[in-house]
PDB file of N, CA and C in Angstrom:
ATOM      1  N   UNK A   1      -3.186   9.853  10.337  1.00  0.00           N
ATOM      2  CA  UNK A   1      -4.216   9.944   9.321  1.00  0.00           C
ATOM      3  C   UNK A   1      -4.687   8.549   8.932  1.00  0.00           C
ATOM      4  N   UNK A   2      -5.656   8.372   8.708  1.00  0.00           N
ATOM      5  CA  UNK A   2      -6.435   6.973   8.366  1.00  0.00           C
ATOM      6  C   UNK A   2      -6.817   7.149   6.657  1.00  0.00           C
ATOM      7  N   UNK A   3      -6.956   6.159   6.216  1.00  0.00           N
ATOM      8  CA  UNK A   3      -7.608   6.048   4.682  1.00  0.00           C
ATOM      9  C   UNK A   3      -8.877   5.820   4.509  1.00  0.00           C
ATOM     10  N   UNK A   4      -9.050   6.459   3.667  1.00  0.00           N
ATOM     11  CA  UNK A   4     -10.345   6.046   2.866  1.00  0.00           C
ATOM     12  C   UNK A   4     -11.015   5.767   1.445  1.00  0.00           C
ATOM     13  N   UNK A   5     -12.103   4.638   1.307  1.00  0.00           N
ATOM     14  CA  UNK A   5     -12.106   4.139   0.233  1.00  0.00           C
ATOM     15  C   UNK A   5     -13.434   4.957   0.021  1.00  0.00           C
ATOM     16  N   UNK A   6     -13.184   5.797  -1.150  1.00  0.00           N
ATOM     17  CA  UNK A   6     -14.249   6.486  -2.016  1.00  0.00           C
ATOM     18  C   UNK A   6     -15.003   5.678  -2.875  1.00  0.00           C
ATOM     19  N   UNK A   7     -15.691   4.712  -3.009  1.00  0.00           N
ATOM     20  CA  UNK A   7     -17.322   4.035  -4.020  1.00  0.00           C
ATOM     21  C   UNK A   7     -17.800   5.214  -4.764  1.00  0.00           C
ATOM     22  N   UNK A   8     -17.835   5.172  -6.087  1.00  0.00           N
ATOM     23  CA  UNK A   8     -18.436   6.079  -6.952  1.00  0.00           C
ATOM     24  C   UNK A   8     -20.031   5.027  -7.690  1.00  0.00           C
ATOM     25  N   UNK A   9     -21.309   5.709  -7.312  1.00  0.00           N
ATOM     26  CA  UNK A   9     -22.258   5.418  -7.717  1.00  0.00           C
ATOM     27  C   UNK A   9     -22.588   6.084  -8.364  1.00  0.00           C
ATOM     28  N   UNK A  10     -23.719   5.342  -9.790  1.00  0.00           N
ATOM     29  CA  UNK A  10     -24.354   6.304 -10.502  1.00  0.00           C
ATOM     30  C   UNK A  10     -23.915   7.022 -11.574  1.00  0.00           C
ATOM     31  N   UNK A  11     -24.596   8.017 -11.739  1.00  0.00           N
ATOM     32  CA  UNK A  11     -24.133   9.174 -12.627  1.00  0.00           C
ATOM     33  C   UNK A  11     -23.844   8.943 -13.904  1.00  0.00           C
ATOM     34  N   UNK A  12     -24.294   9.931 -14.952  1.00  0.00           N
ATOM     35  CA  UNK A  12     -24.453   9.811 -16.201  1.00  0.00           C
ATOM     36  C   UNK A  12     -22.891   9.745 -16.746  1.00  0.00           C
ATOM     37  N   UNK A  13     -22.443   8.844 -18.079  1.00  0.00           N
ATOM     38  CA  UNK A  13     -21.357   9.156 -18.668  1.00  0.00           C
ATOM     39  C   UNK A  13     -21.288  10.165 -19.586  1.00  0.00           C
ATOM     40  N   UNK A  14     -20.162  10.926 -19.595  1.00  0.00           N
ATOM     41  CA  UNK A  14     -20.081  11.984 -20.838  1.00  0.00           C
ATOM     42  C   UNK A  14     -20.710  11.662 -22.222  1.00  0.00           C
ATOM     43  N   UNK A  15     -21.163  11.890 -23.362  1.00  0.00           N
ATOM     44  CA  UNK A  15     -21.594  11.482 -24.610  1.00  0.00           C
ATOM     45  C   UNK A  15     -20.718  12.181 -25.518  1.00  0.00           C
ATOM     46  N   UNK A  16     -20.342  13.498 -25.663  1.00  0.00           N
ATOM     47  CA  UNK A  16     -19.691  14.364 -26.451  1.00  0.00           C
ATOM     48  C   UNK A  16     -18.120  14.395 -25.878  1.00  0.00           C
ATOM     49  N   UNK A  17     -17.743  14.870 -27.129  1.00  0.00           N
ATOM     50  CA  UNK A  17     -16.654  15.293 -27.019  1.00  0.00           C
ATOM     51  C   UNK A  17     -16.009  16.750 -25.769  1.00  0.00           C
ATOM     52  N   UNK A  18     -17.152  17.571 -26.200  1.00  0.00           N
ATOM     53  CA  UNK A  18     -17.281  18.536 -25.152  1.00  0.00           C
ATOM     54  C   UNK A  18     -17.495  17.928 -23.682  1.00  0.00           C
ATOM     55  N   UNK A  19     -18.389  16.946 -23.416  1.00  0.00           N
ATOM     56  CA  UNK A  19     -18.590  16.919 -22.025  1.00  0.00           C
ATOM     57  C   UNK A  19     -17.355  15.724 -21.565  1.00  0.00           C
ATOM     58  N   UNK A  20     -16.704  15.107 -22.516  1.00  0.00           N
ATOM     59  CA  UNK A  20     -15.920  14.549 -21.999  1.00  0.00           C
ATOM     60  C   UNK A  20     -14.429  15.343 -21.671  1.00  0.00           C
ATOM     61  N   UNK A  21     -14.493  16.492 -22.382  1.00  0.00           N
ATOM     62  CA  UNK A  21     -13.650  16.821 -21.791  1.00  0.00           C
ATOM     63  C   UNK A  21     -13.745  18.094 -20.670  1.00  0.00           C
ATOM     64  N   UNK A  22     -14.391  18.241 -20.480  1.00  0.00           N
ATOM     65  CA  UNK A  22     -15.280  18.688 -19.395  1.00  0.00           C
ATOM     66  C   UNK A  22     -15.812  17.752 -17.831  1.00  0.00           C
ATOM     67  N   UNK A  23     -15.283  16.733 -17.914  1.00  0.00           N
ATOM     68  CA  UNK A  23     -15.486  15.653 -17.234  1.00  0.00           C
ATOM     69  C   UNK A  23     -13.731  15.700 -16.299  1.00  0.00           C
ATOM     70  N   UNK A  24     -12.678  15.370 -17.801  1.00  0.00           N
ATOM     71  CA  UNK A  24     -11.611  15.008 -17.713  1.00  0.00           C
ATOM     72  C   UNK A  24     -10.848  16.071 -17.217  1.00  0.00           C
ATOM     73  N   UNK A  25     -11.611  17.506 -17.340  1.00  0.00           N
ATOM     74  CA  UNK A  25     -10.634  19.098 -16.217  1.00  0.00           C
ATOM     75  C   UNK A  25     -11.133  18.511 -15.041  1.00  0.00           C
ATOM     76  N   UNK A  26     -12.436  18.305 -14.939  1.00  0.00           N
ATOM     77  CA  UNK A  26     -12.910  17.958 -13.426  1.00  0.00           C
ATOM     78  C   UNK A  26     -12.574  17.146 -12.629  1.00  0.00           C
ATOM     79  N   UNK A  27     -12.014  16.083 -13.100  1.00  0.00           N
ATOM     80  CA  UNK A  27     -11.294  15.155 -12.207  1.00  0.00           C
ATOM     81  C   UNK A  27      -9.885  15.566 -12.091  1.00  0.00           C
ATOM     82  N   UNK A  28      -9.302  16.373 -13.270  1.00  0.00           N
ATOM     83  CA  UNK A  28      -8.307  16.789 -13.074  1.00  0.00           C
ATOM     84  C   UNK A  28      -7.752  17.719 -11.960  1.00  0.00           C
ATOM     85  N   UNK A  29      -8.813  18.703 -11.889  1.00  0.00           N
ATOM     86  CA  UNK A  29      -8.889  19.503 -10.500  1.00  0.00           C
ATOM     87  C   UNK A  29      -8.970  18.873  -9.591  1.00  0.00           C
ATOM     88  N   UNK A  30      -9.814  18.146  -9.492  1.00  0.00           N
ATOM     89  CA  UNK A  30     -10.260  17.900  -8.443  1.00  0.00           C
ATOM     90  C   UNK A  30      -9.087  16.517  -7.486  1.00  0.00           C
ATOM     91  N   UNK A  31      -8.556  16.002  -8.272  1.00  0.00           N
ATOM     92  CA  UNK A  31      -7.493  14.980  -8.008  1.00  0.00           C
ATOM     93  C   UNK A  31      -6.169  16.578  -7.412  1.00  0.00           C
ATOM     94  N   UNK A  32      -5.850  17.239  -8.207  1.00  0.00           N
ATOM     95  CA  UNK A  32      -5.065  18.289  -7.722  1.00  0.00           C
ATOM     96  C   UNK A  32      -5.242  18.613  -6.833  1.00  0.00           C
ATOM     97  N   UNK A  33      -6.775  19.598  -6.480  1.00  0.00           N
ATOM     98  CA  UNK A  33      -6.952  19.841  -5.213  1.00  0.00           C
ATOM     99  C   UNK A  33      -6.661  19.011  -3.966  1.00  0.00           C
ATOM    100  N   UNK A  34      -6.585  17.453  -4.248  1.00  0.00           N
ATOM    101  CA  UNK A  34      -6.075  17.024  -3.181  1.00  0.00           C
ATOM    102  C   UNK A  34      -4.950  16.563  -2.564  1.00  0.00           C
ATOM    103  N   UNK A  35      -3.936  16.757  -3.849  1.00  0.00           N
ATOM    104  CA  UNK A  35      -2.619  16.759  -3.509  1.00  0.00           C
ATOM    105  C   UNK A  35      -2.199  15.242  -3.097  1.00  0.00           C
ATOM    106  N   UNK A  36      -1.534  15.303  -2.034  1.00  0.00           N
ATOM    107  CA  UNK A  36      -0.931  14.092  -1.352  1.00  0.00           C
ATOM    108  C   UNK A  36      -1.884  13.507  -0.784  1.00  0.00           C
ATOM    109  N   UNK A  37      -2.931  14.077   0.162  1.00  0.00           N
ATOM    110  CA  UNK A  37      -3.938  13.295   0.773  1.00  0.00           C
ATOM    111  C   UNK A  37      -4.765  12.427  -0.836  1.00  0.00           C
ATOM    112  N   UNK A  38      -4.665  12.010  -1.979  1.00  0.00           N
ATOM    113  CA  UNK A  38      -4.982  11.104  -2.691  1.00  0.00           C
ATOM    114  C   UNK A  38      -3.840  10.186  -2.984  1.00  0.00           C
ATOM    115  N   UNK A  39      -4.322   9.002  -2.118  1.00  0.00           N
ATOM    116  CA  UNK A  39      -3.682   8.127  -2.002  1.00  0.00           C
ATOM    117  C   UNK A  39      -3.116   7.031  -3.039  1.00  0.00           C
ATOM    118  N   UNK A  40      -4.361   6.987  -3.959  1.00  0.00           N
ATOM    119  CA  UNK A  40      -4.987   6.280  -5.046  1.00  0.00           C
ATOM    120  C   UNK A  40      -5.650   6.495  -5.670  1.00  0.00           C
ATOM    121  N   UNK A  41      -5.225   7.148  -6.919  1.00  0.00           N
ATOM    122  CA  UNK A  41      -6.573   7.778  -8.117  1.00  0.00           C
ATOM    123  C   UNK A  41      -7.683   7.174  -8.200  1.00  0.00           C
ATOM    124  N   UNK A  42      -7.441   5.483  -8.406  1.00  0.00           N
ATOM    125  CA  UNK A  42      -8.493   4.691  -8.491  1.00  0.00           C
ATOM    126  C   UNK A  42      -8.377   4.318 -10.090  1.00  0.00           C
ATOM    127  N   UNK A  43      -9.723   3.810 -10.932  1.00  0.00           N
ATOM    128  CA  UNK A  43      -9.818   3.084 -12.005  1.00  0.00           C
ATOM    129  C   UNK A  43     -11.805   3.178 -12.213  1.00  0.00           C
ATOM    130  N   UNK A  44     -11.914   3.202 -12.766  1.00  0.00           N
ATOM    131  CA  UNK A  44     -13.698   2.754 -13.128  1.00  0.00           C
ATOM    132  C   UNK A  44     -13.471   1.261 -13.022  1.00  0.00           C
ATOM    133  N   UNK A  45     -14.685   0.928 -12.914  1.00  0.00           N
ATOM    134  CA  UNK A  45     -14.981  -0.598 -12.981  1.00  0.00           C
ATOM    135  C   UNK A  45     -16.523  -0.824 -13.697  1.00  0.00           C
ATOM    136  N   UNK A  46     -15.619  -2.241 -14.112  1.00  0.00           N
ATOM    137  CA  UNK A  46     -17.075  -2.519 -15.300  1.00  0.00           C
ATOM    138  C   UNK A  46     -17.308  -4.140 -14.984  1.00  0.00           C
ATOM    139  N   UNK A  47     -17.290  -4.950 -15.370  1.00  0.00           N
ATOM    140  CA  UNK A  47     -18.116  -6.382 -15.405  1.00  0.00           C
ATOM    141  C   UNK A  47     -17.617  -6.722 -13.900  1.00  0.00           C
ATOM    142  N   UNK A  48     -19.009  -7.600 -13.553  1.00  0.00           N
ATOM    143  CA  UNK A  48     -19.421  -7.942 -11.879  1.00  0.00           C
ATOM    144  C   UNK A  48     -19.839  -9.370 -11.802  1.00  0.00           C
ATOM    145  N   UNK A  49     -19.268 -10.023 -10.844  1.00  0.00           N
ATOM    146  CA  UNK A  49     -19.893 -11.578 -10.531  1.00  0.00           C
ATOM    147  C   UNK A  49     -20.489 -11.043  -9.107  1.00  0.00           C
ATOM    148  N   UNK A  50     -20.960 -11.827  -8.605  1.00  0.00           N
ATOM    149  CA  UNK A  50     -21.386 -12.168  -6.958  1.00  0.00           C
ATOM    150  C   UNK A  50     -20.909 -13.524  -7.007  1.00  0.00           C
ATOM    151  N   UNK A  51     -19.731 -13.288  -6.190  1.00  0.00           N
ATOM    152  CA  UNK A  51     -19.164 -15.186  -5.263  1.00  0.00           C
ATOM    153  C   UNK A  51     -19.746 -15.512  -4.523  1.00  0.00           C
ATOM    154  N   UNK A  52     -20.187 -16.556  -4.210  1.00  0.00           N
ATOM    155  CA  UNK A  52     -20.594 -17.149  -2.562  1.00  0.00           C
ATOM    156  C   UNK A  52     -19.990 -18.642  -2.633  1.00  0.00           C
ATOM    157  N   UNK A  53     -20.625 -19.508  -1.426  1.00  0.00           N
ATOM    158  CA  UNK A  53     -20.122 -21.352  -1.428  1.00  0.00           C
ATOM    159  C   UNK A  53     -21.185 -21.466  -2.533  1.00  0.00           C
ATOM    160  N   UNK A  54     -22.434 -20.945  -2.939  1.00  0.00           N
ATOM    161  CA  UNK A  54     -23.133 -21.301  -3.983  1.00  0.00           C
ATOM    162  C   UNK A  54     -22.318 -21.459  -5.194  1.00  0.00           C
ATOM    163  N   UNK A  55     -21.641 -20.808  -5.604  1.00  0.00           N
ATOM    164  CA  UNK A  55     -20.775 -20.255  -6.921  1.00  0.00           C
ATOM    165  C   UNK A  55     -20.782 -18.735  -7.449  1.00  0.00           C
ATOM    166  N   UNK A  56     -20.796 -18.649  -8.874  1.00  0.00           N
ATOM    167  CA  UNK A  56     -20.829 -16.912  -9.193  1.00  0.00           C
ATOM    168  C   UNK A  56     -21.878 -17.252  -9.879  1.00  0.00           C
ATOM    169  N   UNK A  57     -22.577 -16.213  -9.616  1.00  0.00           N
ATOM    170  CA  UNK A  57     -23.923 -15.572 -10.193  1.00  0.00           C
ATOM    171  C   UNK A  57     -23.483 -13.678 -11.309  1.00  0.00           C
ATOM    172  N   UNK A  58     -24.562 -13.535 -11.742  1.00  0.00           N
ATOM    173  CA  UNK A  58     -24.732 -12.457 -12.493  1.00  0.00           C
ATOM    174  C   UNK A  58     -25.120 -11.783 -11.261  1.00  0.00           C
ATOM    175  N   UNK A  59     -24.542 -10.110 -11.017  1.00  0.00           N
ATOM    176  CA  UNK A  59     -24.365  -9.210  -9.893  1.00  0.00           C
ATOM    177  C   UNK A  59     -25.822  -8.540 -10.209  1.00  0.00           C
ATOM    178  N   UNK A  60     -26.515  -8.498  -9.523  1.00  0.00           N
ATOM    179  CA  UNK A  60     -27.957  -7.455  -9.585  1.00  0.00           C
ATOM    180  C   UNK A  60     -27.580  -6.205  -8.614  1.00  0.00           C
ATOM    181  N   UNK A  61     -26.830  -5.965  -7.715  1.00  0.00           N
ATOM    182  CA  UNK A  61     -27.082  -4.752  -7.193  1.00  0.00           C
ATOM    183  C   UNK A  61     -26.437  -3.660  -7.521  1.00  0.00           C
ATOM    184  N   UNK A  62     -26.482  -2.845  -6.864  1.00  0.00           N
ATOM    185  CA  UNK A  62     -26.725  -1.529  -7.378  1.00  0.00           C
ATOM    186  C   UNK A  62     -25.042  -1.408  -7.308  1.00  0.00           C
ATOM    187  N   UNK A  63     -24.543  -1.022  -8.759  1.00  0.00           N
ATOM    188  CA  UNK A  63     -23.119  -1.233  -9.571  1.00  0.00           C
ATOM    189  C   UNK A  63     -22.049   0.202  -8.827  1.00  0.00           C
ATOM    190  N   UNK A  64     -21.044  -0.386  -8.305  1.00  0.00           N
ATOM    191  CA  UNK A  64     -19.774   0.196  -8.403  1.00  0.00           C
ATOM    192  C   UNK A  64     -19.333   0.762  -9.443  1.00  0.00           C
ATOM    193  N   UNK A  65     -18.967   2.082  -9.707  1.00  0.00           N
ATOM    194  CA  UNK A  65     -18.540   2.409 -11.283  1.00  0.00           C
ATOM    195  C   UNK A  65     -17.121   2.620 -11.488  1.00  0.00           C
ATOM    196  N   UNK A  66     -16.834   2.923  -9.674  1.00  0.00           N
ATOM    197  CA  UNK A  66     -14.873   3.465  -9.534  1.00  0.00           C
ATOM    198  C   UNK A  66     -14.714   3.646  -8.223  1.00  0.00           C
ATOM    199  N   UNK A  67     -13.658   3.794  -7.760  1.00  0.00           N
ATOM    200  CA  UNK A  67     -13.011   4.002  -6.810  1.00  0.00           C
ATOM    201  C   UNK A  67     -11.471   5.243  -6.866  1.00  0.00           C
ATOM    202  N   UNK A  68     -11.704   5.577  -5.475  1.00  0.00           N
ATOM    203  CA  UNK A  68     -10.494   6.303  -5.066  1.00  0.00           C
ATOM    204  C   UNK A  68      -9.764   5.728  -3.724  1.00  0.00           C
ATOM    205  N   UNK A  69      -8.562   6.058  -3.094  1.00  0.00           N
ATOM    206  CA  UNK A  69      -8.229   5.984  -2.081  1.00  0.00           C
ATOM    207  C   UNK A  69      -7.898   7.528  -1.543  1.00  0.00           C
ATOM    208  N   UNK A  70      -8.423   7.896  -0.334  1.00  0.00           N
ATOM    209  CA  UNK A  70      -7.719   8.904   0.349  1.00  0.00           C
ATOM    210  C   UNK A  70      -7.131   9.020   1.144  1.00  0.00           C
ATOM    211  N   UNK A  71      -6.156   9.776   1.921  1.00  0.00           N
ATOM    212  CA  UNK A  71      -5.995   9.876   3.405  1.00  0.00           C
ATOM    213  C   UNK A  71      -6.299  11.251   4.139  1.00  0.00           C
ATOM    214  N   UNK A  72      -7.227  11.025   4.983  1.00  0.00           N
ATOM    215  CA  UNK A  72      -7.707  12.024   5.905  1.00  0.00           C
ATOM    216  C   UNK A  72      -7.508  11.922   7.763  1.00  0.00           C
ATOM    217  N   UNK A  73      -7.716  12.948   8.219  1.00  0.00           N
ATOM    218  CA  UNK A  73      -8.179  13.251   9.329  1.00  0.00           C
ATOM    219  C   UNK A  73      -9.020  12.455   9.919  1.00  0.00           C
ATOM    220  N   UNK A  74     -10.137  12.429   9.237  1.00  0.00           N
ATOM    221  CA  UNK A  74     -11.435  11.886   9.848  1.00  0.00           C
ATOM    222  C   UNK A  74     -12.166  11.321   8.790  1.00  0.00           C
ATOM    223  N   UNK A  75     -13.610  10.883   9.041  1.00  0.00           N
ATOM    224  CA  UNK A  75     -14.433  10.320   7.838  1.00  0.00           C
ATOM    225  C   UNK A  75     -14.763  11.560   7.868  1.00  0.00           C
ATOM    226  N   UNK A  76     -15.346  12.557   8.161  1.00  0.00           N
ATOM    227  CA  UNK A  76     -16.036  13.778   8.219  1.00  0.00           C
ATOM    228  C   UNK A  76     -15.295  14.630   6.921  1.00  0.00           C
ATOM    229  N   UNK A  77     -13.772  14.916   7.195  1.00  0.00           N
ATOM    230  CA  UNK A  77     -12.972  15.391   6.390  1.00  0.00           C
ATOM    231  C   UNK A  77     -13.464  14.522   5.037  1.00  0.00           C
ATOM    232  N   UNK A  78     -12.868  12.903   4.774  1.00  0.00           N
ATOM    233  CA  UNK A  78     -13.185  12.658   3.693  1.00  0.00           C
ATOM    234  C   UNK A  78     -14.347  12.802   3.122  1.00  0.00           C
ATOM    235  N   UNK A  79     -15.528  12.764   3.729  1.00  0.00           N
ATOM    236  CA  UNK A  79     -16.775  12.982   3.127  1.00  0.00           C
ATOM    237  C   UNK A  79     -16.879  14.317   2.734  1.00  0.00           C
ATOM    238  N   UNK A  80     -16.337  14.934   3.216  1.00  0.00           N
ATOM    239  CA  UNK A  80     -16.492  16.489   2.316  1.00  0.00           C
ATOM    240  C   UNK A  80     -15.810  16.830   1.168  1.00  0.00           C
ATOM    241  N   UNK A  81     -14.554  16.089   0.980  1.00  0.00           N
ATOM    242  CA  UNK A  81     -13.599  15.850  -0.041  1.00  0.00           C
ATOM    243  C   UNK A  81     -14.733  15.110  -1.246  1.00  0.00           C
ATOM    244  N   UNK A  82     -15.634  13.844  -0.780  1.00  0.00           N
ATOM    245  CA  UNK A  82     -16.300  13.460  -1.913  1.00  0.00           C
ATOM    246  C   UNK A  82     -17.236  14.267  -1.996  1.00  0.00           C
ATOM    247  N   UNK A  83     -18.011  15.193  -1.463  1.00  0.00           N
ATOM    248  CA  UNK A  83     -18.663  15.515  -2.141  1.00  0.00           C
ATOM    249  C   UNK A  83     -18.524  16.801  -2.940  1.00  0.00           C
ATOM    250  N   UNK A  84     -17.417  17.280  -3.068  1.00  0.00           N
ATOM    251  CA  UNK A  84     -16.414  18.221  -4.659  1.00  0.00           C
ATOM    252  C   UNK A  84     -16.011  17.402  -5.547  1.00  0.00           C
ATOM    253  N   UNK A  85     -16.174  15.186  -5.734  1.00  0.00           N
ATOM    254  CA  UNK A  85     -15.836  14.706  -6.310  1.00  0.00           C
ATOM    255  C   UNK A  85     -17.084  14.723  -7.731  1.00  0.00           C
ATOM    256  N   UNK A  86     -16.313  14.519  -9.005  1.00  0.00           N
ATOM    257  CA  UNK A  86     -16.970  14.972 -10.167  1.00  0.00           C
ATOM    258  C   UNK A  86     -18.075  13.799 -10.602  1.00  0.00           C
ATOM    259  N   UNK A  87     -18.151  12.902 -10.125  1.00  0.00           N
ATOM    260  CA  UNK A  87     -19.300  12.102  -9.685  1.00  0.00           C
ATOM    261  C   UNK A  87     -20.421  12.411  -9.066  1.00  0.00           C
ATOM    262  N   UNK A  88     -20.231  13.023  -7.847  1.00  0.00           N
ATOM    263  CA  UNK A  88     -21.817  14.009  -7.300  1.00  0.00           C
ATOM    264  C   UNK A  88     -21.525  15.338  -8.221  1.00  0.00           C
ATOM    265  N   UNK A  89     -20.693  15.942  -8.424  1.00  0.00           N
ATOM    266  CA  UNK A  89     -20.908  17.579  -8.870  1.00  0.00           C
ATOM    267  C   UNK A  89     -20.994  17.264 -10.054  1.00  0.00           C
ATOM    268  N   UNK A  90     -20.521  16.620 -11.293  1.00  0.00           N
ATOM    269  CA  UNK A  90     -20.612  16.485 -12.663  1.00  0.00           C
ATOM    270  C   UNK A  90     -21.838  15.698 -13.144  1.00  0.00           C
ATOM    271  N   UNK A  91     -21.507  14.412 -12.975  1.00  0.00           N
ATOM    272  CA  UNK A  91     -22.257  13.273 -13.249  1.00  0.00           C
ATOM    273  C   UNK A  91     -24.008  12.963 -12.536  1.00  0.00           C
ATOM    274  N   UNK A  92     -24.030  13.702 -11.714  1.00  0.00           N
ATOM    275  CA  UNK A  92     -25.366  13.133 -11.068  1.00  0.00           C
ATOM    276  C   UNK A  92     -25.416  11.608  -9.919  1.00  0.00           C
ATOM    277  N   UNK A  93     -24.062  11.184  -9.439  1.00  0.00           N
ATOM    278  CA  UNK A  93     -23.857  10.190  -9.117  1.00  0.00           C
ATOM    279  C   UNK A  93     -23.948  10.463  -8.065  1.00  0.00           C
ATOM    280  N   UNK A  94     -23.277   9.483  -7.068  1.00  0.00           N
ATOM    281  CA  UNK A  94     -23.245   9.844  -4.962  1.00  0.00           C
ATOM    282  C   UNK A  94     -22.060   8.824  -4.779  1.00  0.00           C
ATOM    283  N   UNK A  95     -21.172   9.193  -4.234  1.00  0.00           N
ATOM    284  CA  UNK A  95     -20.257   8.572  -3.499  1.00  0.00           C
ATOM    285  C   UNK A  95     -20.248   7.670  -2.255  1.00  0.00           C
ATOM    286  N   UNK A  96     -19.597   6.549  -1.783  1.00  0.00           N
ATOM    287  CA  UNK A  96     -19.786   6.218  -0.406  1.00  0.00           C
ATOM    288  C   UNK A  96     -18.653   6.272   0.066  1.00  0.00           C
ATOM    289  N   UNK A  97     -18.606   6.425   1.332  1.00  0.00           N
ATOM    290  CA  UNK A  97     -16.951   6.734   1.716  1.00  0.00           C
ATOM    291  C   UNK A  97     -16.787   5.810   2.612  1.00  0.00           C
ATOM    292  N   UNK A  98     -15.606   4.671   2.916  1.00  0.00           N
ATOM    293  CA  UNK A  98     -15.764   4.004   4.047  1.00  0.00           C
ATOM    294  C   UNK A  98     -14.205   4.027   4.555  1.00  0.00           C
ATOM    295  N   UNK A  99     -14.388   3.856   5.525  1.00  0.00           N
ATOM    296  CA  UNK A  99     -12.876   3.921   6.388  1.00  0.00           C
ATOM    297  C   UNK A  99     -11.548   2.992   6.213  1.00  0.00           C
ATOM    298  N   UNK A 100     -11.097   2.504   6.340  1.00  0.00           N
ATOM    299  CA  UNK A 100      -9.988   1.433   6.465  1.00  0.00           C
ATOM    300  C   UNK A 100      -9.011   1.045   7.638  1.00  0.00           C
ATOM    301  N   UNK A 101      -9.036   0.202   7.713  1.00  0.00           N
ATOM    302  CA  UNK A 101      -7.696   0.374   8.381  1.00  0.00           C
ATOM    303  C   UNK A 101      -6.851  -0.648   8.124  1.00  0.00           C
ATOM    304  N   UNK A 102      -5.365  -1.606   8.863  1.00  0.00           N
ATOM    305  CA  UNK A 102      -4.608  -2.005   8.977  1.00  0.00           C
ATOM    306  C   UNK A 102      -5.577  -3.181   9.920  1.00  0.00           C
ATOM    307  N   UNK A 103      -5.164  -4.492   9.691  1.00  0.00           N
ATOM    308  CA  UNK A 103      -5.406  -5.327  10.125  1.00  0.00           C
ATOM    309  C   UNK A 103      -4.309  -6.416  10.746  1.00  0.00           C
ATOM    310  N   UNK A 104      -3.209  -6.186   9.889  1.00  0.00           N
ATOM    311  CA  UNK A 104      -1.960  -7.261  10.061  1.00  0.00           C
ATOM    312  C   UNK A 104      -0.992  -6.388   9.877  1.00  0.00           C
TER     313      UNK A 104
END
């Protein structure tokens, strides 16, 4: 099985009390539903530089909000896994899924 790194784009944050917790079953399931193949819950992410040999700049593109790790079969498998993630089905967001591997 290979891993994969789930990118969460987009998507509206809860405002209420109701939709936040309505948010918080949904990831809850949805982390369940995957059992062992979730490798890494992940974290949201918030403040962004861009590094280069220039230095750090203020990040303009289009913002990372969280991450997961999985392990699947295939990218095919994981991409179907994100898209039951509560980011496209809740939030209005889109996921990117990219592969990984072992290097050293």
């Amino acid at each position: 099985m290979a891993k994969f790194v789930l990118l969460h784009r987009g998507g509206a944050l809860p405002q209420t009390d109701q939709e936040k917790a309505a948010v918080t079953a949904a990831w809850t399931a949805w982390m369940q539903a995957l059992g062992e193949h979730l490798v890494d819950a992940g974290n949201p992410m918030s403040n962004v530089k861009t590094v280069s040999a220039e230095g750090a700049t203020d990040f303009t593109g289009d913002h990372v909000g969280g991450y997961n790790i999985v392990e699947a079969e295939s990218l095919d498998q994981a991409a179907e896994w994100a898209k039951t993630n509560p980011t496209v089905t809740l939030n209005g967001g889109s996921v990117d899924v990219y592969e990984t591997f072992n290097i050293m």
